[in-house]
Protein backbone atom coordinates (compact mmCIF):
# COMPACT_ATOMS: atom_id res chain seq x y z
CA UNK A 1 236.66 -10.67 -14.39
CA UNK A 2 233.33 -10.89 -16.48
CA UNK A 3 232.67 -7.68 -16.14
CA UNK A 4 236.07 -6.63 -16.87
CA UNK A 5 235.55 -8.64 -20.14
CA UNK A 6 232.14 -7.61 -20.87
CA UNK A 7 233.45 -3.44 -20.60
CA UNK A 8 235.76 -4.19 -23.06
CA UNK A 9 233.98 -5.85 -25.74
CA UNK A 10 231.24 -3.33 -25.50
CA UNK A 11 228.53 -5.71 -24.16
CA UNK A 12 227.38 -2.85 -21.06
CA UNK A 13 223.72 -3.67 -20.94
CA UNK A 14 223.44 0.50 -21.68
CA UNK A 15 225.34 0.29 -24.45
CA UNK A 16 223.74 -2.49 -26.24
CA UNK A 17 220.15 -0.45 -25.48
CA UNK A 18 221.75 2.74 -27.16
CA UNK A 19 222.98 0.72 -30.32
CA UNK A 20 219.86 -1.00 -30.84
CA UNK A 21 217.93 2.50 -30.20
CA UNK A 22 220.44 3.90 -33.41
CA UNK A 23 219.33 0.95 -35.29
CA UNK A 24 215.63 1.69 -34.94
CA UNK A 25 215.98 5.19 -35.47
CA UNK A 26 218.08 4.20 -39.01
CA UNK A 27 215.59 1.79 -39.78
CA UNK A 28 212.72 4.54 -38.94
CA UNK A 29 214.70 6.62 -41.31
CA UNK A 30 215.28 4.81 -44.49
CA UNK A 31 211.72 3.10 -44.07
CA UNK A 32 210.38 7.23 -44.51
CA UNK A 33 212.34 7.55 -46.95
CA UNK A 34 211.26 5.10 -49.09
CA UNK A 35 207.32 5.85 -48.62
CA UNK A 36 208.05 8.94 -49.90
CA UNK A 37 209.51 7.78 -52.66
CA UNK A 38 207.60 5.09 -53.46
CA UNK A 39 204.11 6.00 -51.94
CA UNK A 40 204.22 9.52 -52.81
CA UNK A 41 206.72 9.89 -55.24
CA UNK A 42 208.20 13.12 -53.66
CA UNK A 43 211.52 12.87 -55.71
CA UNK A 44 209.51 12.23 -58.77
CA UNK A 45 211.51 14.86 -61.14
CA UNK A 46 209.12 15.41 -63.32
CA UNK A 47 206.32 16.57 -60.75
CA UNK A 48 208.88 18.39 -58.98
CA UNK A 49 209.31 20.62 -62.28
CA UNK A 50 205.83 21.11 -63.08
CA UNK A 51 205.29 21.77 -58.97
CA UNK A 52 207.97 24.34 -59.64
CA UNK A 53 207.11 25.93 -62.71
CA UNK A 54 203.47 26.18 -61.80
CA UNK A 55 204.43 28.15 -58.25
CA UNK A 56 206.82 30.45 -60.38
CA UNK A 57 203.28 31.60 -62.44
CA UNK A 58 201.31 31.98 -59.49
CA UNK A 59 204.10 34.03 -57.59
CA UNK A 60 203.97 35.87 -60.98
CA UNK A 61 200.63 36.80 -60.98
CA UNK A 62 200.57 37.42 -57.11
CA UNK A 63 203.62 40.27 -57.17
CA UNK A 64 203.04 43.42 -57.54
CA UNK A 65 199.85 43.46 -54.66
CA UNK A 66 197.17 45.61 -55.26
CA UNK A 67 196.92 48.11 -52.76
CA UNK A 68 193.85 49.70 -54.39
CA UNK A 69 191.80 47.06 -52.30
CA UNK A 70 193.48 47.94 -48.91
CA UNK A 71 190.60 50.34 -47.33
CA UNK A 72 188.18 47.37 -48.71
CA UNK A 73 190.04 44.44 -46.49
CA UNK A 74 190.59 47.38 -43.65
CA UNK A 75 186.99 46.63 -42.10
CA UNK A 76 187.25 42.66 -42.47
CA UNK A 77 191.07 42.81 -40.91
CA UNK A 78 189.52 44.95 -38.09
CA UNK A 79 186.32 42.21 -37.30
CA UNK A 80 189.44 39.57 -37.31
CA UNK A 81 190.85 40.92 -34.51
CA UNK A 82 187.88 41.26 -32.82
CA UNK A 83 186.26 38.00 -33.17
CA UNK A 84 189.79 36.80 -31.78
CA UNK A 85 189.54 38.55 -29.09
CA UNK A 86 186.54 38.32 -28.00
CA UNK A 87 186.61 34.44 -28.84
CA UNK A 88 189.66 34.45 -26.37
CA UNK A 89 188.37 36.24 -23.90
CA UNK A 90 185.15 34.47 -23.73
CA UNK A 91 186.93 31.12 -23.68
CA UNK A 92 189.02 32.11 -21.08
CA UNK A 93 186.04 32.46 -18.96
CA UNK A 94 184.49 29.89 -19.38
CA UNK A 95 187.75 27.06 -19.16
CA UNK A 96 188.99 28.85 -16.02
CA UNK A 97 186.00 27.52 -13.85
CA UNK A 98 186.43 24.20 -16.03
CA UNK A 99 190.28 23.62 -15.33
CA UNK A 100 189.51 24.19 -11.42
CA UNK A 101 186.93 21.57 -11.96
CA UNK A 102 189.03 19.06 -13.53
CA UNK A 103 191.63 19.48 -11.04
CA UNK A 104 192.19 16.04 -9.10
CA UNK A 105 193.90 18.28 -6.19
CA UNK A 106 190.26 19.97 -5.26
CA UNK A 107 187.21 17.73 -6.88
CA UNK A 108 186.26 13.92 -6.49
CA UNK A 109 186.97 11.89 -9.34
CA UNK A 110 184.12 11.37 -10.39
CA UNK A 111 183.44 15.29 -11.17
CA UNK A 112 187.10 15.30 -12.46
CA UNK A 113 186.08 12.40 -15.31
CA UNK A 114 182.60 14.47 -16.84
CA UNK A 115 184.86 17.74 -16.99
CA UNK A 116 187.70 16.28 -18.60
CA UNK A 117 185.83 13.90 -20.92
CA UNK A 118 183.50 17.31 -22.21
CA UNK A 119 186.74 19.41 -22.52
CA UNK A 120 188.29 16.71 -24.37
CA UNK A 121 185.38 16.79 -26.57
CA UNK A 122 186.10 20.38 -27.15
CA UNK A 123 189.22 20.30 -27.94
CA UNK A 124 188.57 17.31 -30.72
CA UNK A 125 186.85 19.52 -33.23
CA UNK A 126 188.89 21.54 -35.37
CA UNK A 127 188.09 25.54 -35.12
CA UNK A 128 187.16 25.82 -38.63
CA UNK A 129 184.47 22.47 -38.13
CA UNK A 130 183.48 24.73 -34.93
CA UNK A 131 182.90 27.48 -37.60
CA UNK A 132 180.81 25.31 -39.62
CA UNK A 133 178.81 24.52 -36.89
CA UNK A 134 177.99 27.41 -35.62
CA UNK A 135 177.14 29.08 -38.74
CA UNK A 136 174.82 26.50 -38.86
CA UNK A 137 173.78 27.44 -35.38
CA UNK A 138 173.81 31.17 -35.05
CA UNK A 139 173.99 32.28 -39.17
CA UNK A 140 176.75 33.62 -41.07
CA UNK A 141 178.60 36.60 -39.76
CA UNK A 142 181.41 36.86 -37.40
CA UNK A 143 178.98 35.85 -34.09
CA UNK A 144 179.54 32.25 -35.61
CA UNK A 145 183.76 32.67 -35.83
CA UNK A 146 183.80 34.65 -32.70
CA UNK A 147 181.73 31.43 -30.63
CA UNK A 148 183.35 28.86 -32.74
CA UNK A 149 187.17 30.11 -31.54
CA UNK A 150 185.55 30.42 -27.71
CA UNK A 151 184.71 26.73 -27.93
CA UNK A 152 188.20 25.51 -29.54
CA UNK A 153 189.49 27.83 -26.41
CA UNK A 154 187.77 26.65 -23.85
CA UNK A 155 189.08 22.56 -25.28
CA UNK A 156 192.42 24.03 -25.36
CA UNK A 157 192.86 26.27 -22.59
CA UNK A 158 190.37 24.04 -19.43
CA UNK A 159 193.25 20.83 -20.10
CA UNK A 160 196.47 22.78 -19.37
CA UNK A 161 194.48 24.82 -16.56
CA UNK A 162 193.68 21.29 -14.90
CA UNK A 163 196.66 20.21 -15.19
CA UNK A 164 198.96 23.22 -13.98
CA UNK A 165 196.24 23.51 -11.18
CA UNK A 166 197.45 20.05 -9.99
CA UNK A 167 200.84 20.28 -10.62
CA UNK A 168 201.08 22.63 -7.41
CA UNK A 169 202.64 21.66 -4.27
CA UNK A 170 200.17 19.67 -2.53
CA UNK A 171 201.76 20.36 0.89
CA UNK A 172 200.57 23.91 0.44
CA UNK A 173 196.95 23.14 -0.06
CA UNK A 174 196.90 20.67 2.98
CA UNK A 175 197.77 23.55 4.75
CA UNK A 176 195.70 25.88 4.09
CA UNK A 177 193.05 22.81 4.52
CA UNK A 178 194.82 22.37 7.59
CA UNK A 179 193.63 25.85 9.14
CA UNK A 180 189.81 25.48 7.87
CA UNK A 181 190.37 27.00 4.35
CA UNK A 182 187.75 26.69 1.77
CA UNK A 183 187.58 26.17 -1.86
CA UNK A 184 186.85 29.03 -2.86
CA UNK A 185 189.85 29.80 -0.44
CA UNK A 186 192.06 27.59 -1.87
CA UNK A 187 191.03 28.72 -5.31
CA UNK A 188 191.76 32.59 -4.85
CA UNK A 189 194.90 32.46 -2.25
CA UNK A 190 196.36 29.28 -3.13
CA UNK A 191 195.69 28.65 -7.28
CA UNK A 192 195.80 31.83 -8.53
CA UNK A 193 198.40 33.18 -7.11
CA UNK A 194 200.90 30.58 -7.82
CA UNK A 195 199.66 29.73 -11.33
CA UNK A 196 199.50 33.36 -12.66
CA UNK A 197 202.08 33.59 -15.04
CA UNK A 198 201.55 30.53 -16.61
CA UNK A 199 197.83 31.27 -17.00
CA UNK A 200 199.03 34.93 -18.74
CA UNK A 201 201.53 32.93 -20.67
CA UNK A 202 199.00 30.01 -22.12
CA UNK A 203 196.48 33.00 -22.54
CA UNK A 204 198.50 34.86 -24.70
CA UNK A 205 199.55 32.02 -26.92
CA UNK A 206 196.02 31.42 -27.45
CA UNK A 207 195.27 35.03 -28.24
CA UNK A 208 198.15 34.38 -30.77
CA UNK A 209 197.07 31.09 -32.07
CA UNK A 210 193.11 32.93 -32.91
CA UNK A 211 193.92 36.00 -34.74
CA UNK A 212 195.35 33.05 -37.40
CA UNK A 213 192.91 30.64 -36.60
CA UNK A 214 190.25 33.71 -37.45
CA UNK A 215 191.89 34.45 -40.76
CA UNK A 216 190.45 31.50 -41.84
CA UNK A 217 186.99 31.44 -40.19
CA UNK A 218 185.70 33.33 -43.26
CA UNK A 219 186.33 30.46 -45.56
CA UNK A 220 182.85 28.76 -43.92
CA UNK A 221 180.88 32.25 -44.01
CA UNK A 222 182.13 32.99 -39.93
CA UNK A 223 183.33 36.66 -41.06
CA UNK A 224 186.46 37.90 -41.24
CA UNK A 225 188.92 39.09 -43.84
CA UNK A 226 188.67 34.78 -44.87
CA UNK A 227 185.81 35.72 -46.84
CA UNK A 228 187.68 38.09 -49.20
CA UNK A 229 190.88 35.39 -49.38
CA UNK A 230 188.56 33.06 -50.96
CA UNK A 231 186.79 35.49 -52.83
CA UNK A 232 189.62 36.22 -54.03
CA UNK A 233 191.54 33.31 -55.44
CA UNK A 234 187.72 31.81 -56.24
CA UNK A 235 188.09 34.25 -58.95
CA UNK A 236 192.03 34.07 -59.43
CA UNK A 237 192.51 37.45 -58.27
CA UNK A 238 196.14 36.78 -57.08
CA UNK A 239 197.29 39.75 -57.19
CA UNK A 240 194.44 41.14 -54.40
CA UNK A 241 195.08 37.83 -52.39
CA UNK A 242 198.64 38.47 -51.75
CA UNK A 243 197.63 41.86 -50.91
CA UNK A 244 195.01 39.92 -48.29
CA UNK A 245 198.15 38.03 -47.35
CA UNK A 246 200.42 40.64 -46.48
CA UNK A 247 197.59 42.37 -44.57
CA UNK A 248 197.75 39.00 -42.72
CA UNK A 249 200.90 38.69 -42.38
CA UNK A 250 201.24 42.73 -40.40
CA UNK A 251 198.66 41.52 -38.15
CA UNK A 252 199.90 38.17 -36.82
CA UNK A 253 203.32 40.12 -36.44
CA UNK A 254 201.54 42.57 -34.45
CA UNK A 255 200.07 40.72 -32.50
CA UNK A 256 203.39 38.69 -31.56
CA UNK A 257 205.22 41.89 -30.59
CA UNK A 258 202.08 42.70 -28.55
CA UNK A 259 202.02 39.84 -26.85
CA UNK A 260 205.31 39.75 -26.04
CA UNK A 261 205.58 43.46 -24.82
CA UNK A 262 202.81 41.95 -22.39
CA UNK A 263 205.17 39.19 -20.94
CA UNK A 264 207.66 41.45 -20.12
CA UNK A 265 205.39 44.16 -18.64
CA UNK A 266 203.33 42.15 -16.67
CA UNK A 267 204.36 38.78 -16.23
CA UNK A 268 206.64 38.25 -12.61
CA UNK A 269 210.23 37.03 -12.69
CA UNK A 270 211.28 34.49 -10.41
């Protein structure tokens, strides 16, 4: 009977969760919107037309590019690409071994802890603050952009290695335990095999994620065509820096259709 009367005034204990989790959202809501009104003064009209007429000069001055500077940028667009790949590649190296490390499944804990506490170390620092580091380390020039996207890599890519390395059935690797298999065994017939396509796949985002992340790199001195974009609007030459941009812009899409010509050639199907 109390149930009966609790269904049909609504009181389910499910219900009442889901009406108090609309409230907090609504609350979350209206308490954003008012920061940015009142802390930031989004909706400020005034700012908002200034905001607007100010991009409408710069877009101005940006349009029509100059393509006169094109075989200039060609040689910086060109060291771009190679620092990110070669940043990649090198990262991928070196995070491999480190995600098989930091894998609970295969190494003590206490192995486990140093690996993941360095790699989350790595992966703290921003890629441009690993630019300005190594320039500092290794001089200007895109050695310093290429090492300083290897090191964000190797943060980025060793963490999701570790943890698709232990997301495999366990079952499998007491098995081949089970028959006197090895590490290294385990490692090369057991890991590799069934985490291939997701190590492709997180490759090739990073791959992806570099040749923008090395657009920038030039900003610090780490080579690249960043050192024209700043040289460039340092001196308010807009309409060269949207040329710079468009550059850009061909390369990341590029390098998207690339990458994703590579997922459907080589990556398996279940």
């Amino acid at each position: 009977m109390s149930l009966k009367h609790g269904a049909v005034h609504g009181t389910w204990p499910g219900l009442e969760w889901r009406r108090w989790q609309e409230l907090g959202f609504s609350l979350g809501v209206v308490a954003l919107l008012a920061w940015l009104l009142n802390g930031m003064g989004l909706f400020e009209a005034g700012r908002l037309m200034r905001g607007v007429s100010n991009l409408a000069r710069f877009a101005q001055e940006m349009f029509p590019p100059d393509l006169r500077i094109v075989p200039t940028i060609a040689g910086a667009l060109l060291e771009t690409l190679q620092m990110a790949f070669a940043g990649t590649l090198l990262g991928f190296l070196l995070s491999f071994p480190l995600g098989v490390l930091g894998s609970r499944t295969l190494f003590p804990a206490g192995v486990v802890v140093v690996v993941r506490f360095m790699v989350a170390a790595l992966r703290t620092v921003p890629s441009l603050l690993w630019a300005v580091l190594m320039v500092i380390l290794v001089g200007l020039g895109p050695l310093a952009g290429t090492l300083a996207l290897a090191f964000y890599t190797v943060g980025y890519l060793a963490k999701l290695y570790a943890e698709l390395f232990e997301a495999i059935d366990p079952e499998i690797l007491e098995a081949m335990r089970g028959v006197g298999a090895k590490r290294r065994h385990l490692i090369r017939f057991v890991l590799w095999p069934e985490s291939a396509n997701a190590i492709l796949s997180q490759l090739l985002f990073m791959l992806e994620y570099n040749v923008r992340a090395s657009t920038l790199l030039g900003l610090v001195g780490a080579g690249g065509i960043g050192f024209y974009m700043q040289a460039y609007l340092g001196t308010m030459a807009y309409a060269r820096l949207s040329t710079v941009l468009l550059a850009v812009l061909l390369l990341v899409i590029g390098m998207d259709a690339l990458s994703a010509w590579i997922r459907r050639r080589y990556l398996l199907r279940p």
